[in-house]
Protein backbone atom coordinates (compact mmCIF):
# COMPACT_ATOMS: atom_id res chain seq x y z
CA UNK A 1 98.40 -43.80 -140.07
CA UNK A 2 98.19 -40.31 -138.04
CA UNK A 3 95.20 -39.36 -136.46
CA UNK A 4 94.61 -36.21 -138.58
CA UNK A 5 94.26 -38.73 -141.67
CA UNK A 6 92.15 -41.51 -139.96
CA UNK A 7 89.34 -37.97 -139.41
CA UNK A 8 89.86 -36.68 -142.54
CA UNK A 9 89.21 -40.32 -144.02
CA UNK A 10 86.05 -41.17 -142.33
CA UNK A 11 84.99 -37.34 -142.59
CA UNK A 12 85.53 -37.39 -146.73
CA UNK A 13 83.17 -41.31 -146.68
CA UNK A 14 80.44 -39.71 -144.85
CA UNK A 15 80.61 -36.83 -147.64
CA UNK A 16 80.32 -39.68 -149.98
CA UNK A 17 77.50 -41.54 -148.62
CA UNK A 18 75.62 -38.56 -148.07
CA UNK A 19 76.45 -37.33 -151.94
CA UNK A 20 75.11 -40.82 -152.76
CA UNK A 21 72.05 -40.31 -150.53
CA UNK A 22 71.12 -37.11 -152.08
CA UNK A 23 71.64 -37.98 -155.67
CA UNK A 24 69.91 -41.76 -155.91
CA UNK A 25 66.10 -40.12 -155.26
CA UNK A 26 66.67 -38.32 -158.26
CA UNK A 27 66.60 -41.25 -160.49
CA UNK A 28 62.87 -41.82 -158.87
CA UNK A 29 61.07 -38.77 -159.43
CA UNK A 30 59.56 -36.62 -162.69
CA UNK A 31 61.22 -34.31 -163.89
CA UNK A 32 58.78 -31.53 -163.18
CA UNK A 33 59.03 -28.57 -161.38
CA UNK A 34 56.50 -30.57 -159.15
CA UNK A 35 59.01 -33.87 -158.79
CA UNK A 36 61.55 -31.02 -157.82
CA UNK A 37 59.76 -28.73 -155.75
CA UNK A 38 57.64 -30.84 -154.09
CA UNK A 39 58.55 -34.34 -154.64
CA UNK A 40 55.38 -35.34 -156.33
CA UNK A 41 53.75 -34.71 -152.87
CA UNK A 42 55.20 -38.71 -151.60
CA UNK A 43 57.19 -37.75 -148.53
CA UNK A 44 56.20 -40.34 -145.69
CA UNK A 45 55.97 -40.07 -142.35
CA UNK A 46 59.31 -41.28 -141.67
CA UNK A 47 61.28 -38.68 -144.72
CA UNK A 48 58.72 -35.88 -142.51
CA UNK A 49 60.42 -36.48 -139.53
CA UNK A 50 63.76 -36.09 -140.30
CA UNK A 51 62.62 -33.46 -142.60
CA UNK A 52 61.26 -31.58 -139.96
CA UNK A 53 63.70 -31.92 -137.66
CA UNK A 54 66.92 -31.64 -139.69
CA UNK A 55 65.74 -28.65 -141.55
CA UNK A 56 65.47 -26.55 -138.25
CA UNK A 57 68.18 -28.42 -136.37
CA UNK A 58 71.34 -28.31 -137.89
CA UNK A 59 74.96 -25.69 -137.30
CA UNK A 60 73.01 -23.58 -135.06
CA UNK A 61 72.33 -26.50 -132.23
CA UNK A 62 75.20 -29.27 -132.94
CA UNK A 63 77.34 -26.18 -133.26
CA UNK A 64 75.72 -22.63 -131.99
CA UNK A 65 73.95 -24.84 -129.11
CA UNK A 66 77.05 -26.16 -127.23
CA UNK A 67 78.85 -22.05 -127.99
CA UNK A 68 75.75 -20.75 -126.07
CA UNK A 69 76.00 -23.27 -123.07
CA UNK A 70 79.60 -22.76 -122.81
CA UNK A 71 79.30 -18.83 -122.78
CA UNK A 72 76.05 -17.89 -122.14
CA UNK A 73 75.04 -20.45 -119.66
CA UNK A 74 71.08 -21.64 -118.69
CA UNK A 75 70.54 -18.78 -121.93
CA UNK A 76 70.38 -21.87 -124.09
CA UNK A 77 67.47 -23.44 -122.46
CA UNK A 78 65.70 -21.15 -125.01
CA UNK A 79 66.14 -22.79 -127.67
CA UNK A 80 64.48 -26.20 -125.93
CA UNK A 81 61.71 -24.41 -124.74
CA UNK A 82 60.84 -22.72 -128.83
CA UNK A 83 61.26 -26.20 -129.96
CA UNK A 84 58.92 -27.34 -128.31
CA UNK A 85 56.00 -25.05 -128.80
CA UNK A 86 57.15 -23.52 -132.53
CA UNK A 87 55.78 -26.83 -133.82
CA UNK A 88 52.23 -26.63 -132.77
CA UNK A 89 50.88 -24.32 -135.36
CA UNK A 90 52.30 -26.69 -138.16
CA UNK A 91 49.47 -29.53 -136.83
CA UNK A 92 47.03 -27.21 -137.57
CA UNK A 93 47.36 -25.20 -140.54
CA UNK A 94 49.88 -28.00 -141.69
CA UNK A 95 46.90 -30.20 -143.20
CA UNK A 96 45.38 -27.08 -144.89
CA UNK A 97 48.37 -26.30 -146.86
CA UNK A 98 48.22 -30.30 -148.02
CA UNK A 99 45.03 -30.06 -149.03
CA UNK A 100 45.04 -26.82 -151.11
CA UNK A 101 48.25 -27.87 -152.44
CA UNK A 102 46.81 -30.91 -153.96
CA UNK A 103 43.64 -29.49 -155.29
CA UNK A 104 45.13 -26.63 -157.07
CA UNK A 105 48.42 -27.29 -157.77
CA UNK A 106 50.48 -25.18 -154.75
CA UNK A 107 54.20 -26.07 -153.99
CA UNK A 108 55.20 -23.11 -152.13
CA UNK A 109 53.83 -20.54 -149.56
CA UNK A 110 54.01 -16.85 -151.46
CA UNK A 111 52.17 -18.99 -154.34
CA UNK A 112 49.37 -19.87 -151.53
CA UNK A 113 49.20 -16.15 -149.81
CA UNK A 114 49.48 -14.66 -152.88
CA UNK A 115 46.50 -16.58 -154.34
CA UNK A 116 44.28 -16.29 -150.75
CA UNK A 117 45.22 -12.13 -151.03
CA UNK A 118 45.10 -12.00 -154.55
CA UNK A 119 48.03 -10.53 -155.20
CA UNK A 120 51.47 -10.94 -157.25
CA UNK A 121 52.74 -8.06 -155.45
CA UNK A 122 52.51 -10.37 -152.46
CA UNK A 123 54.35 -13.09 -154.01
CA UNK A 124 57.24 -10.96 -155.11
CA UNK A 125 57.41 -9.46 -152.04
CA UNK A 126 57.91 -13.08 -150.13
CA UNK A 127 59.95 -13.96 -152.34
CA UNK A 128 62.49 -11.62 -151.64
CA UNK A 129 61.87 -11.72 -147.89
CA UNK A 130 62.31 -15.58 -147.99
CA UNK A 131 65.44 -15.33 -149.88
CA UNK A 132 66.64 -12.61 -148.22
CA UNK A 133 66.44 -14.34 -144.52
CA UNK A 134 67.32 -17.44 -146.25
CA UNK A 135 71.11 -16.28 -147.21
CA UNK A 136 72.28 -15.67 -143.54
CA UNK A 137 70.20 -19.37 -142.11
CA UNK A 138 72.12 -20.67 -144.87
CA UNK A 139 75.53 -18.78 -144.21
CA UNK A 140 75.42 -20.15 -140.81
CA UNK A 141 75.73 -23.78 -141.95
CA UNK A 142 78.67 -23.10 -143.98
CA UNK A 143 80.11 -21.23 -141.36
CA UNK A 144 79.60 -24.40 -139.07
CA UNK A 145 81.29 -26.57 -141.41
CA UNK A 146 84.25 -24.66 -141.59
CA UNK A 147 84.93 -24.25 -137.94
CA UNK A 148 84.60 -28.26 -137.86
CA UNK A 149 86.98 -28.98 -140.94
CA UNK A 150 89.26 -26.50 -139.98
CA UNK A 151 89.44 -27.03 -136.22
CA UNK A 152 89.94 -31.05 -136.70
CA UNK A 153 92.51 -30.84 -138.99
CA UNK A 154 94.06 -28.17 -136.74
CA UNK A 155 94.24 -25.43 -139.24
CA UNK A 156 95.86 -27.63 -141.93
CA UNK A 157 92.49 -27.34 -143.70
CA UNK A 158 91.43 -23.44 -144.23
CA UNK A 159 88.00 -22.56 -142.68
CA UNK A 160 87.11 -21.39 -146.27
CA UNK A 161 88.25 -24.50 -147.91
CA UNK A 162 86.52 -26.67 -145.57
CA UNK A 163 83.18 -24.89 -145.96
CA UNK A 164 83.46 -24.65 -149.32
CA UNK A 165 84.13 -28.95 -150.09
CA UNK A 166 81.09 -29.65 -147.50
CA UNK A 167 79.08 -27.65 -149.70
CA UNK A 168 80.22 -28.52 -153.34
CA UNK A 169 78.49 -31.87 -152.12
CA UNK A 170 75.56 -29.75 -150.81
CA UNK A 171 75.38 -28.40 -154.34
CA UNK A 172 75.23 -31.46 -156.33
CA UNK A 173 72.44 -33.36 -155.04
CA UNK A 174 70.59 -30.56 -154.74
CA UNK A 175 70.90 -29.44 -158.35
CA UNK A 176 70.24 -32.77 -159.52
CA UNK A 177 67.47 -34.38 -156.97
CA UNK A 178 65.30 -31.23 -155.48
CA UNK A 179 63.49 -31.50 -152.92
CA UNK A 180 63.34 -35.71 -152.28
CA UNK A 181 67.02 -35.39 -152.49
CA UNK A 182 67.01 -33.37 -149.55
CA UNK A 183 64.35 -35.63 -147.79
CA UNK A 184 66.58 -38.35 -147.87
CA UNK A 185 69.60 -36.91 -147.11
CA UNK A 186 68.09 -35.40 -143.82
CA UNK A 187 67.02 -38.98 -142.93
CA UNK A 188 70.79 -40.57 -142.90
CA UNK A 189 72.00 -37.12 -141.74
CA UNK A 190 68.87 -36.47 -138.95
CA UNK A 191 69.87 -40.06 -137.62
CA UNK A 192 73.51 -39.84 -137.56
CA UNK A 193 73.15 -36.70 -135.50
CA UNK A 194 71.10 -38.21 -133.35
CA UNK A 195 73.53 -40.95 -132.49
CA UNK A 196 76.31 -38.60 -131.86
CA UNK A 197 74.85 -35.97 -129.96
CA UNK A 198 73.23 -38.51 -127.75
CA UNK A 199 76.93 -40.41 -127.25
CA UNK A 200 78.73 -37.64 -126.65
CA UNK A 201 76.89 -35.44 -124.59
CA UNK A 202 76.62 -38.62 -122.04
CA UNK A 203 79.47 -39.32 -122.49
CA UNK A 204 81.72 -36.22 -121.47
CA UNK A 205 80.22 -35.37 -118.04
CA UNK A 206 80.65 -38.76 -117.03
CA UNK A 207 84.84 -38.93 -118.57
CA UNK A 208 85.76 -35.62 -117.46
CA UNK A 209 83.43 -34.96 -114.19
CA UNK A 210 82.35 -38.43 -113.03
CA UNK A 211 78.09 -37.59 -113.79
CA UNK A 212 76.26 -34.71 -114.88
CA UNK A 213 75.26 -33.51 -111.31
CA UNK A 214 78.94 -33.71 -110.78
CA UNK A 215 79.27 -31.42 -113.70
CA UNK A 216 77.23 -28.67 -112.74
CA UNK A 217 78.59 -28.83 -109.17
CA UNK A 218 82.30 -28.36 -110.38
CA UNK A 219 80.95 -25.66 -112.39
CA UNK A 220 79.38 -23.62 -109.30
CA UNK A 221 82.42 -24.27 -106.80
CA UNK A 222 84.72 -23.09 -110.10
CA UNK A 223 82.71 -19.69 -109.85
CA UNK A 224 80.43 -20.05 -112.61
CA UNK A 225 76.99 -20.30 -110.74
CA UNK A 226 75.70 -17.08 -112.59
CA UNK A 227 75.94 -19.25 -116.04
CA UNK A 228 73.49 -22.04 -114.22
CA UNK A 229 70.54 -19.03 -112.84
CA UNK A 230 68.00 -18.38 -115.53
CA UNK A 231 67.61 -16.58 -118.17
CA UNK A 232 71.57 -17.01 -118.29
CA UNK A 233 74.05 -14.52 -119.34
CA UNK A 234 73.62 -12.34 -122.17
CA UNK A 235 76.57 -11.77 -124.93
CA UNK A 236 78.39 -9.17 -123.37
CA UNK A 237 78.79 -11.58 -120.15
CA UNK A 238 76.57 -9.47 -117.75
CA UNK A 239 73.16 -11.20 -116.90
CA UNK A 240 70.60 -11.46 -119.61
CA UNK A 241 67.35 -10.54 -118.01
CA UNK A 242 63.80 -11.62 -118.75
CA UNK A 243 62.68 -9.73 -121.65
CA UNK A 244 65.08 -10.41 -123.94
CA UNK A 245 64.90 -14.37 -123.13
CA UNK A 246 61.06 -15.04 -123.49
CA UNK A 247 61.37 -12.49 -126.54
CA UNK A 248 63.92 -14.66 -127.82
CA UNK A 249 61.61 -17.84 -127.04
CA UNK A 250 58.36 -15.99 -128.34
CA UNK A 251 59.81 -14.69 -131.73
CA UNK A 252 61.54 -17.92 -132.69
CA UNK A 253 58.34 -20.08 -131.40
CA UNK A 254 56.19 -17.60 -134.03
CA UNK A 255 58.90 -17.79 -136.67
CA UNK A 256 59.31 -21.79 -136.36
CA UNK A 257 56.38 -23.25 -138.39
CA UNK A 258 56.32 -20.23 -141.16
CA UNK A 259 59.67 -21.19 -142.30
CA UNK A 260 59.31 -21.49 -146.07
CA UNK A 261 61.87 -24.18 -146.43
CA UNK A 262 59.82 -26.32 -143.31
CA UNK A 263 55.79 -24.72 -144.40
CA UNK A 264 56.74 -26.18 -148.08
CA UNK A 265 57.08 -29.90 -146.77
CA UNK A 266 53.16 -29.27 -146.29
CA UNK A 267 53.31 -29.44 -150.09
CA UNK A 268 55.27 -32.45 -150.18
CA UNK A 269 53.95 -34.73 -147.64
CA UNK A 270 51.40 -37.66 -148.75
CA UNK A 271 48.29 -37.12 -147.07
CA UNK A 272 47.43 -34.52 -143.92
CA UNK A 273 47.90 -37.60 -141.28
CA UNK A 274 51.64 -37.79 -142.34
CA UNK A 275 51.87 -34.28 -141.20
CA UNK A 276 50.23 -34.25 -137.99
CA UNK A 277 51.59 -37.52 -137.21
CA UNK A 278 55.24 -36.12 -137.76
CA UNK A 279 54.49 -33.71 -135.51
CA UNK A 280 52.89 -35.15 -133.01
CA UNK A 281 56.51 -37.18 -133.01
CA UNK A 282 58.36 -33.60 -133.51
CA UNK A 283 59.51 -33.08 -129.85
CA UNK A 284 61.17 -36.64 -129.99
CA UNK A 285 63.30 -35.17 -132.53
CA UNK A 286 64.01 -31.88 -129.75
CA UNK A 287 65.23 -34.53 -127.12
CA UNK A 288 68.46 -34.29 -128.79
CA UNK A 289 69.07 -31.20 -127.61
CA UNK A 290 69.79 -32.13 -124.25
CA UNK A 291 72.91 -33.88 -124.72
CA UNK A 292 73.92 -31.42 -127.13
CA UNK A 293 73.80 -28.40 -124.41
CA UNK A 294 75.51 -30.94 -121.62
CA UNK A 295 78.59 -31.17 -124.37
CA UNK A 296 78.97 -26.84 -124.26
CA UNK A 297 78.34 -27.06 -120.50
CA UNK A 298 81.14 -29.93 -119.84
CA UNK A 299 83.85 -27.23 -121.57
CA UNK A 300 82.88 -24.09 -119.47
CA UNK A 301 85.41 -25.56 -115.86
CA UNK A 302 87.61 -27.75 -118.37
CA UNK A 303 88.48 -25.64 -121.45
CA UNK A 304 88.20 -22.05 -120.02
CA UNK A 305 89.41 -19.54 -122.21
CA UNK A 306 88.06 -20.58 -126.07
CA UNK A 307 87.44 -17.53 -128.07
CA UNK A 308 85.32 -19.41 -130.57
CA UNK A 309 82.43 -20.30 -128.32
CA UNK A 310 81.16 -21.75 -131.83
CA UNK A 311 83.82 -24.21 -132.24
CA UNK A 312 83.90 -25.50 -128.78
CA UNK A 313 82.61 -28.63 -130.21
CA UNK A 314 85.56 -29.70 -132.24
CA UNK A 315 87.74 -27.58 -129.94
CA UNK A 316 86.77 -30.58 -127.25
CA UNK A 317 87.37 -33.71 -129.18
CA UNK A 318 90.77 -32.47 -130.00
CA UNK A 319 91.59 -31.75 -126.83
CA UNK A 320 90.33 -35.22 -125.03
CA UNK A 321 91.86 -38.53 -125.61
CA UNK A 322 89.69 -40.58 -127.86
CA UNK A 323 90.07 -42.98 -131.12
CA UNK A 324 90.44 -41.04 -134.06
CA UNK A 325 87.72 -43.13 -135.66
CA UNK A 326 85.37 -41.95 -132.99
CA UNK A 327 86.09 -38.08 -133.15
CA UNK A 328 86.37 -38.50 -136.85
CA UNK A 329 82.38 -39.88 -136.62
CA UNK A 330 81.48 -37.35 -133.88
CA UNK A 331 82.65 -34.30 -136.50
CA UNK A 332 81.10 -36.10 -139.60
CA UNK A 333 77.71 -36.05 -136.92
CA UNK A 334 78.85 -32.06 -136.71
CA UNK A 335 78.76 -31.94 -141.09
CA UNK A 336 75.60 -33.59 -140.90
CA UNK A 337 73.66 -31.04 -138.67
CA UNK A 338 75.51 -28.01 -141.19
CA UNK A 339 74.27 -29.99 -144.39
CA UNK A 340 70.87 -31.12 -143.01
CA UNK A 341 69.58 -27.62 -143.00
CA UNK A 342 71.97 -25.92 -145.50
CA UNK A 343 70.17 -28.15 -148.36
CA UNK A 344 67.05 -27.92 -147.58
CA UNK A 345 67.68 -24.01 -147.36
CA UNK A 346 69.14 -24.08 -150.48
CA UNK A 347 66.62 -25.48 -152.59
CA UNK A 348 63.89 -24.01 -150.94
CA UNK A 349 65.46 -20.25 -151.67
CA UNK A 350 66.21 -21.22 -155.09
CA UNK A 351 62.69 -22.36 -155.53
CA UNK A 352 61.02 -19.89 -153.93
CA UNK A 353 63.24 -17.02 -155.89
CA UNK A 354 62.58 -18.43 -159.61
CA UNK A 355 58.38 -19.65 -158.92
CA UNK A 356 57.54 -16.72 -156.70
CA UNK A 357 59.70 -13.96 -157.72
CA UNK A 358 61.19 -13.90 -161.21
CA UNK A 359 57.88 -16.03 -162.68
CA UNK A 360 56.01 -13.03 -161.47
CA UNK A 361 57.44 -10.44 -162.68
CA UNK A 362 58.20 -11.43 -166.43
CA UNK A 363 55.60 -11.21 -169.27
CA UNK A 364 55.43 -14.86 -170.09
CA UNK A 365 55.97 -17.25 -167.43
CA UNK A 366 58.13 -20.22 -167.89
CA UNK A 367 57.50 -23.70 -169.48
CA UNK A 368 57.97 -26.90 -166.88
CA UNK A 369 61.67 -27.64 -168.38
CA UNK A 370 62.86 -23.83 -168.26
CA UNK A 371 61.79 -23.43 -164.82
CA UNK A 372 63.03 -26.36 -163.52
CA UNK A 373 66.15 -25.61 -165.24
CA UNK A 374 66.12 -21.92 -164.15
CA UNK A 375 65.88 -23.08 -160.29
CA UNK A 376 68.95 -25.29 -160.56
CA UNK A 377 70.60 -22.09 -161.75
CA UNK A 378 69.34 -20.25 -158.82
CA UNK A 379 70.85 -23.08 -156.49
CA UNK A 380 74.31 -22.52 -157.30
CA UNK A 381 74.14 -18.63 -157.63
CA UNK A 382 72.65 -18.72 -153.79
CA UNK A 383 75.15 -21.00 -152.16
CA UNK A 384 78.06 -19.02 -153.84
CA UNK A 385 76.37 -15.92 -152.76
CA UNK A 386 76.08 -17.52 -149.02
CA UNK A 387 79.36 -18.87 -149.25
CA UNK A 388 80.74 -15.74 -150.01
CA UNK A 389 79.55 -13.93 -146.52
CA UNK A 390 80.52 -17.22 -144.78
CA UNK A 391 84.23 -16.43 -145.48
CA UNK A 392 83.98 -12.85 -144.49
CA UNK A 393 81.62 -13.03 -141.22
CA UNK A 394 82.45 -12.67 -137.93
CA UNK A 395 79.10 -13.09 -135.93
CA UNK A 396 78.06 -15.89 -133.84
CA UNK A 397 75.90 -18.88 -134.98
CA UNK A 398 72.91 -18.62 -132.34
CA UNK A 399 72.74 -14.64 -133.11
CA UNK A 400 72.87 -15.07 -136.55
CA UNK A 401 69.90 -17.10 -136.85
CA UNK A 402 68.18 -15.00 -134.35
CA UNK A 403 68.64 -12.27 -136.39
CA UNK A 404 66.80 -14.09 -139.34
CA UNK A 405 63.47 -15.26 -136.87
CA UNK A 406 62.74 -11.49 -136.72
CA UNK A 407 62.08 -11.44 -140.51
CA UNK A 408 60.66 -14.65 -141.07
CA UNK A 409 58.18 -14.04 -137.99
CA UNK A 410 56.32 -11.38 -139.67
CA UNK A 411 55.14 -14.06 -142.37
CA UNK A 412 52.70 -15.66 -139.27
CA UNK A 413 50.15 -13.25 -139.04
CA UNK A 414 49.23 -13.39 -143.05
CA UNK A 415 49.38 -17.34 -142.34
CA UNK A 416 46.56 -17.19 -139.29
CA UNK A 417 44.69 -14.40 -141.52
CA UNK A 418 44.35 -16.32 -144.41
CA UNK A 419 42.81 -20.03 -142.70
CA UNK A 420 41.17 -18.58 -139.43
CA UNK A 421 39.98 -14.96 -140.45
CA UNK A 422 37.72 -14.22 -143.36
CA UNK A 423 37.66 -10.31 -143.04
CA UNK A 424 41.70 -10.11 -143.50
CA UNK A 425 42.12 -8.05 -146.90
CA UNK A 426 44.89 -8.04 -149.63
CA UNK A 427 45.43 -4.16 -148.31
CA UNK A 428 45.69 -5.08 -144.64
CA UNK A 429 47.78 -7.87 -145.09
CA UNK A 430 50.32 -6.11 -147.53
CA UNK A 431 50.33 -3.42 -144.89
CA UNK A 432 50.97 -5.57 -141.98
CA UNK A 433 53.51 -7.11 -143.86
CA UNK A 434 55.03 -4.49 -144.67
CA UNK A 435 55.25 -2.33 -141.45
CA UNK A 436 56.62 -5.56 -139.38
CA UNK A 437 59.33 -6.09 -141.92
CA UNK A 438 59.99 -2.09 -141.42
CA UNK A 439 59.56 -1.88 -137.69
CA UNK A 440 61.58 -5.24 -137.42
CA UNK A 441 64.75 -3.75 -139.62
CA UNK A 442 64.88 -0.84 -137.84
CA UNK A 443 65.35 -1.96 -134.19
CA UNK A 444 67.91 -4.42 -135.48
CA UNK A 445 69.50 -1.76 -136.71
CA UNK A 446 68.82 0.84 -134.47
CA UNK A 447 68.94 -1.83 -131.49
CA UNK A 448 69.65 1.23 -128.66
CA UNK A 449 66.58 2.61 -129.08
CA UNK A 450 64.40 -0.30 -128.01
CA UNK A 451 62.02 1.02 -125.27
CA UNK A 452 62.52 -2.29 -124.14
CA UNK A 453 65.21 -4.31 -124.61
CA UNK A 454 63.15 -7.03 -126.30
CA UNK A 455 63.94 -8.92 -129.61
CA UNK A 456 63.12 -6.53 -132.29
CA UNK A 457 60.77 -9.15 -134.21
CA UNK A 458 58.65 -8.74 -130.89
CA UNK A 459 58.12 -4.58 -131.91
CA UNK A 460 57.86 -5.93 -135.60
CA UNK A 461 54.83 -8.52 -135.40
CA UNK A 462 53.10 -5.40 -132.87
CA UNK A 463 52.82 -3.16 -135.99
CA UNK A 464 51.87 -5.98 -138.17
CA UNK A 465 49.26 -7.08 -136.31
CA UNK A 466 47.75 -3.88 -135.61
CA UNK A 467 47.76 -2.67 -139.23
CA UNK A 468 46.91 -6.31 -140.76
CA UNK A 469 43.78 -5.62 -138.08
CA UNK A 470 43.22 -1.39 -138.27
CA UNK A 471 43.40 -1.69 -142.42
CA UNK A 472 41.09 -4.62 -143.24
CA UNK A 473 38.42 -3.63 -140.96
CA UNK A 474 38.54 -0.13 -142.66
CA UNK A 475 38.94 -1.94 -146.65
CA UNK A 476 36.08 -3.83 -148.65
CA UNK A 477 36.19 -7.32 -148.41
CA UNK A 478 37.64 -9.37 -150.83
CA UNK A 479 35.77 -11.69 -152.95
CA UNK A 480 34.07 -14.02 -150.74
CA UNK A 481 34.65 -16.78 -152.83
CA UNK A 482 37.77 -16.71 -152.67
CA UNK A 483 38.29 -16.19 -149.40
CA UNK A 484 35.86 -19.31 -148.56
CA UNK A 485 38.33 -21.51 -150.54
CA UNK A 486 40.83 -20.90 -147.94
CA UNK A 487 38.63 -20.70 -144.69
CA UNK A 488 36.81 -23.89 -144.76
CA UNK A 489 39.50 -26.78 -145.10
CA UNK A 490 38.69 -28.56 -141.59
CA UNK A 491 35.51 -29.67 -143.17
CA UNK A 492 36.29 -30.87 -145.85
CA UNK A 493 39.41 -32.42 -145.18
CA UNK A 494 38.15 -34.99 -142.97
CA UNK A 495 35.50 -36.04 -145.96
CA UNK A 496 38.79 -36.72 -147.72
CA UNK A 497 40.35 -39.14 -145.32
């Protein structure tokens, strides 16, 4: 049997299993909008985990991580170092969200800001926001699983066909399973990754350089020692300097734990230990990293030349002489890192658009079955809308998502308003909102006028901050009542435990 076949053979079972994975919880849960959304709140510590991890981790470090080592250099030691800290919030406010979700019925964030602010406005708003950040995250794992589909079977399978089967799986469990369909999934897939990343990235130093000090020594006497000084090198090759990498770091560490798709596992968990124990265990799950930025590094003396930095990845283990069983499991470990995010992206923007958007807006909100129904809808229109800018975009992984953390990052400072500041009100936070998404659009589009050549999120969450701040202090209070709901969960979550 030729090698092409023996790939394409194990790559089509691990479809399968995972399919299988995704669609068996559904057989489990209600059919609510609760069992769909949030999974009748029974994720446990070990479905957190990989949840966690896998929904952050997936194209964008088994695939974006090795293009930025191999191009960019020590650059993508910034993606270890937000990993890291991005989490820390979520320990915190994590068991808050738990807690409120249980006692009044919350599965997703607008539905939580937009009851602490008192306003629909505010829901509609995130809503669109969340979606709208949500389409490129989600591009970016299609995009990954074409480059691997199409690069293995060495062009035999079209980048747009090979996105496209990864994700008709995608599609299915999702529609049918929600949210626990996704938890599950991101276990097999979170701990196949694992495995692979880990193998490989150990072993190619040691195959093609004899150790990984070797490797970065071959890399310095080959003329590369610029790509090994921090911060690294920036896209257009010259050297990236400090403002742009700890911008990078800062926007993506504030961004992290106000994810919608990651902040709604809050809703899901079982109790407020599950959280804070699966994040205590959270940097664990950023170990992986490592290997995966040795693989991109191991390419830069060896396979000089790639245009793709994005697809060095399967670029290498056609290139190196291995069992096609084994690079047929390292690229299925590729798929899993695309489909571990891109699901729980998907259902989380389908969620999010149908409870916090449409339900909003129209005069008489929907019954359990309709909305449930209406969500499923939403979850093929999305990944046919993503899909559709996955076949037509030419932008790297890494700066794709980067893009997105400038958006998402404004969401943080309504977030720490509405637990640890009582005199934050609906007008200041609308405002703040408002002018970071504004500020935040502009330099990203407008990127030469920068005073500073920082990320633009950094400019965004400056004028966020200082109107969330200027307006509320000059606006009445809101209803203290209300805002006490929100302000005093410490308390009385520990009288819960």
């Amino acid at each position: 049997m030729e090698t092409g076949t023996i790939i394409l053979i194990i790559v089509g079972l691990y479809l399968l299993i995972s399919l299988l994975t995704g669609i068996i919880p559904s057989l489990r849960i209600s059919k609510s909008v609760g069992g769909y959304v949030a999974g009748d709140r029974s994720m446990n510590v070990f479905i957190l985990y990989f949840v966690l991890g896998a929904s952050i981790f997936s194209s964008f470090a088994f695939l974006g991580g090795p293009g930025w080592a191999y191009s960019r250099g020590a650059a993508s030691f910034y993606i270890i170092s937000y990993c890291l800290i991005g989490i820390v919030p979520f320990y915190f406010f994590g068991p808050r969200v738990w807690r409120l979700g249980k006692k009044y019925g919350y599965v997703t964030q607008a539905e939580l800001l937009a009851d602490r602010f008192d306003s629909k406005f505010m829901s509609v708003v995130l809503a669109v926001l969340s979606v709208i950040v949500f389409i490129p995250y989600l591009t970016l794992q299609m995009v990954g699983a074409g480059y691997v589909l199409n690069v293995i079977s060495e062009g035999m399978i079209p980048y747009w066909a090979g996105a496209g089967a990864t994700y008709i799986v995608v599609l299915i469990y999702v529609y049918f399973s929600g949210v626990m369909g996704v938890g599950w999934s991101n276990a097999f897939q979170g701990m196949f990754m694992m495995v692979m990343a880990w193998s490989l990235g150990i072993y190619l130093p040691n195959a093609l350089y004899g150790g990984v000090g070797e490797m970065f020594t071959a890399i310095m006497e080959a003329g590369h020692s610029a790509m090994l000084e921090a911060p690294g090198l920036a896209g257009d090759g010259t050297p990236w300097d400090w403002w742009g990498f700890s911008s990078a770091v800062l926007i993506s560490a504030i961004g992290f734990s106000v994810w919608p798709h990651l902040f709604m596992r809050g809703f899901a968990a079982q109790n407020a230990r599950s959280i804070r124990l699966s994040v205590i265990l959270y940097p664990t799950f950023c170990l992986f990293l490592v290997p995966i930025l040795l693989i991109g590094f191991s390419a830069i003396v060896q396979f000089p030349g790639v245009d793709q930095a994005d697809s060095i990845l399967p670029h290498i283990l056609m290139q190196i002489e291995l069992p096609a069983i084994v690079i047929g499991l390292f690229c299925a470990g590729a798929l899993a890192a695309s489909m571990s995010s891109g699901d729980a992206i998907l259902h989380s923007a389908a969620s999010i658009g149908v409870r916090d958007g449409i339900n909003q807006v129209v005069k008489e909100p929907f019954n359990d079955v309709n909305e449930r129904r209406l969500i499923q809808i939403f979850v093929i229109l999305i990944g046919l809308i993503a899909y559709l800018f996955a076949v037509v975009i030419d932008v790297s992984i890494v700066a794709l998502l980067l893009g997105s953390y400038g958006g998402v990052a404004q969401i943080f400072p309504i977030v720490f308003a509405m637990f640890y500041w009582k005199r934050a009100t609906k007008a200041g936070a609308l405002c703040g909102l408002f002018g970071g998404i504004i500020v935040n659009t502009f330099f990203l589009i407008f990127s030469g006028l920068k005073p500073i050549d920082m990320h633009e999120g950094i400019y965004g969450l400056a004028a966020n901050i200082i109107l969330l701040v200027g307006v509320s202090l000059l606006t009445k209070p809101d209803d203290p009542g209300r805002v006490e709901k929100f302000s005093t969960g410490s308390a009385s979550l520990k009288r819960k435990r």
